[in-house]
Protein backbone atom coordinates (compact mmCIF):
# COMPACT_ATOMS: atom_id res chain seq x y z
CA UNK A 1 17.98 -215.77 158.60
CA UNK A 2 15.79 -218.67 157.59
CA UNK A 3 17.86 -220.49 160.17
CA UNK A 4 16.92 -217.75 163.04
CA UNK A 5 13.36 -218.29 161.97
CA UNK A 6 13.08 -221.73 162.08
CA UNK A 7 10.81 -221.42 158.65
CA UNK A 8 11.69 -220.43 154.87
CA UNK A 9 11.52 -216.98 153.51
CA UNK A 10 9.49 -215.47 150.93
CA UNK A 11 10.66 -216.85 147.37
CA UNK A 12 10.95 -213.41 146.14
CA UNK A 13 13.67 -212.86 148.92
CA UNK A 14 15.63 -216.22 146.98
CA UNK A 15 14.40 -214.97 143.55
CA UNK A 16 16.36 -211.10 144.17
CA UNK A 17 19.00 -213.10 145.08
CA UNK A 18 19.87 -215.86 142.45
CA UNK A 19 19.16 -212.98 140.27
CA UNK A 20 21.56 -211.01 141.77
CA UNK A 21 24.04 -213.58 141.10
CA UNK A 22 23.16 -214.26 137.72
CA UNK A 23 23.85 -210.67 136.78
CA UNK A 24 27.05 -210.53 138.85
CA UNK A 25 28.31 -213.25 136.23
CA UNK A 26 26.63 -211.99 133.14
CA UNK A 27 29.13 -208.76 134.07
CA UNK A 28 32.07 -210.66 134.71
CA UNK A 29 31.87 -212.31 131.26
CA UNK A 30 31.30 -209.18 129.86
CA UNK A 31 34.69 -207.54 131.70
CA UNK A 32 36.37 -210.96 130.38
CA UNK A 33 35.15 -210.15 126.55
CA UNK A 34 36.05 -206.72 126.80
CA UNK A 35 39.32 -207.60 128.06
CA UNK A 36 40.13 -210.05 125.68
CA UNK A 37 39.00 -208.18 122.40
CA UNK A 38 40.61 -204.98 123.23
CA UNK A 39 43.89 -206.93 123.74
CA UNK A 40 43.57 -208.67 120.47
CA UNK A 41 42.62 -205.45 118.47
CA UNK A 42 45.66 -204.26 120.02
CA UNK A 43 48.07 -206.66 118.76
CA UNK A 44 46.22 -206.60 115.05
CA UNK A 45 45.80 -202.66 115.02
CA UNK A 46 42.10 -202.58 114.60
CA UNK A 47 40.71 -199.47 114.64
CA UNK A 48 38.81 -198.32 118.09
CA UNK A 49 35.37 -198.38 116.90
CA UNK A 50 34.56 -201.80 118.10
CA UNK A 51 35.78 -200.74 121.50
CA UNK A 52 32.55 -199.07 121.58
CA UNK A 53 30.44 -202.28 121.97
CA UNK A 54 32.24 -204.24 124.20
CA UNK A 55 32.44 -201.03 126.28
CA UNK A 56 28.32 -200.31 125.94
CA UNK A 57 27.93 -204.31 126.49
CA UNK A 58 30.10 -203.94 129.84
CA UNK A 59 27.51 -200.78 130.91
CA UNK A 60 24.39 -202.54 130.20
CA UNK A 61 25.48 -205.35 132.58
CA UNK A 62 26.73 -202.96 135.22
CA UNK A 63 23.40 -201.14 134.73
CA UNK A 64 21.13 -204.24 135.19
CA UNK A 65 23.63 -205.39 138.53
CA UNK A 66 22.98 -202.20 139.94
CA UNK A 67 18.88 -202.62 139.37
CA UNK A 68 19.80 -205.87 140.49
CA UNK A 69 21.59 -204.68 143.67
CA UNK A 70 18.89 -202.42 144.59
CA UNK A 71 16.25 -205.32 145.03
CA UNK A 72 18.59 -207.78 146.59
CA UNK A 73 19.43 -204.57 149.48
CA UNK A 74 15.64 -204.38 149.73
CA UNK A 75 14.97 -208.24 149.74
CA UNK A 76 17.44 -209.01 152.69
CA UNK A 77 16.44 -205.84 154.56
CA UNK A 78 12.31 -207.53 154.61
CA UNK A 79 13.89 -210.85 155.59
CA UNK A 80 15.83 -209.28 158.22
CA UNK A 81 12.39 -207.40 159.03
CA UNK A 82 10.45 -210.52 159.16
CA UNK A 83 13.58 -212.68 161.11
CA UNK A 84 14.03 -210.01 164.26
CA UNK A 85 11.49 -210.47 167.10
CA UNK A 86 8.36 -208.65 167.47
């Protein structure tokens, strides 16, 4: 789009964006911990209460990526607004 318009967008438009990304990680890590700790509580026999956190951890980050989400959608949709022809 900023290529359309021959001129940069808005830094919020980048901002939504690299924030977007930033929480996309943050919730793969999270996945990756989850994944990792339930399969080594598996192989010692822990008991399931610690599930619980990784689990709550993993729903946090998919909370804040789909806040996230929501203002990257909005974001591209004013660049789009401000790249089309009048």
């Amino acid at each position: 789009m900023e290529r359309l318009r021959s001129s940069p967008l808005h830094a919020n438009i980048s901002t939504a964006l690299d924030k977007h990304l930033e929480v996309i990680h943050v919730v793969q890590s999270r996945r990756k911990d989850e994944i990792v700790n339930a399969s080594n509580r598996q192989r010692q026999g822990a008991p399931r209460c610690q599930d619980d956190r990784d689990v709550f951890a993993l729903a946090l980050a998919i909370k804040e990526m789909s806040i996230a989400t929501r203002k990257a959608r909005t974001a591209l949709w004013c660049a789009l607004q401000m790249t089309l022809p009048k």
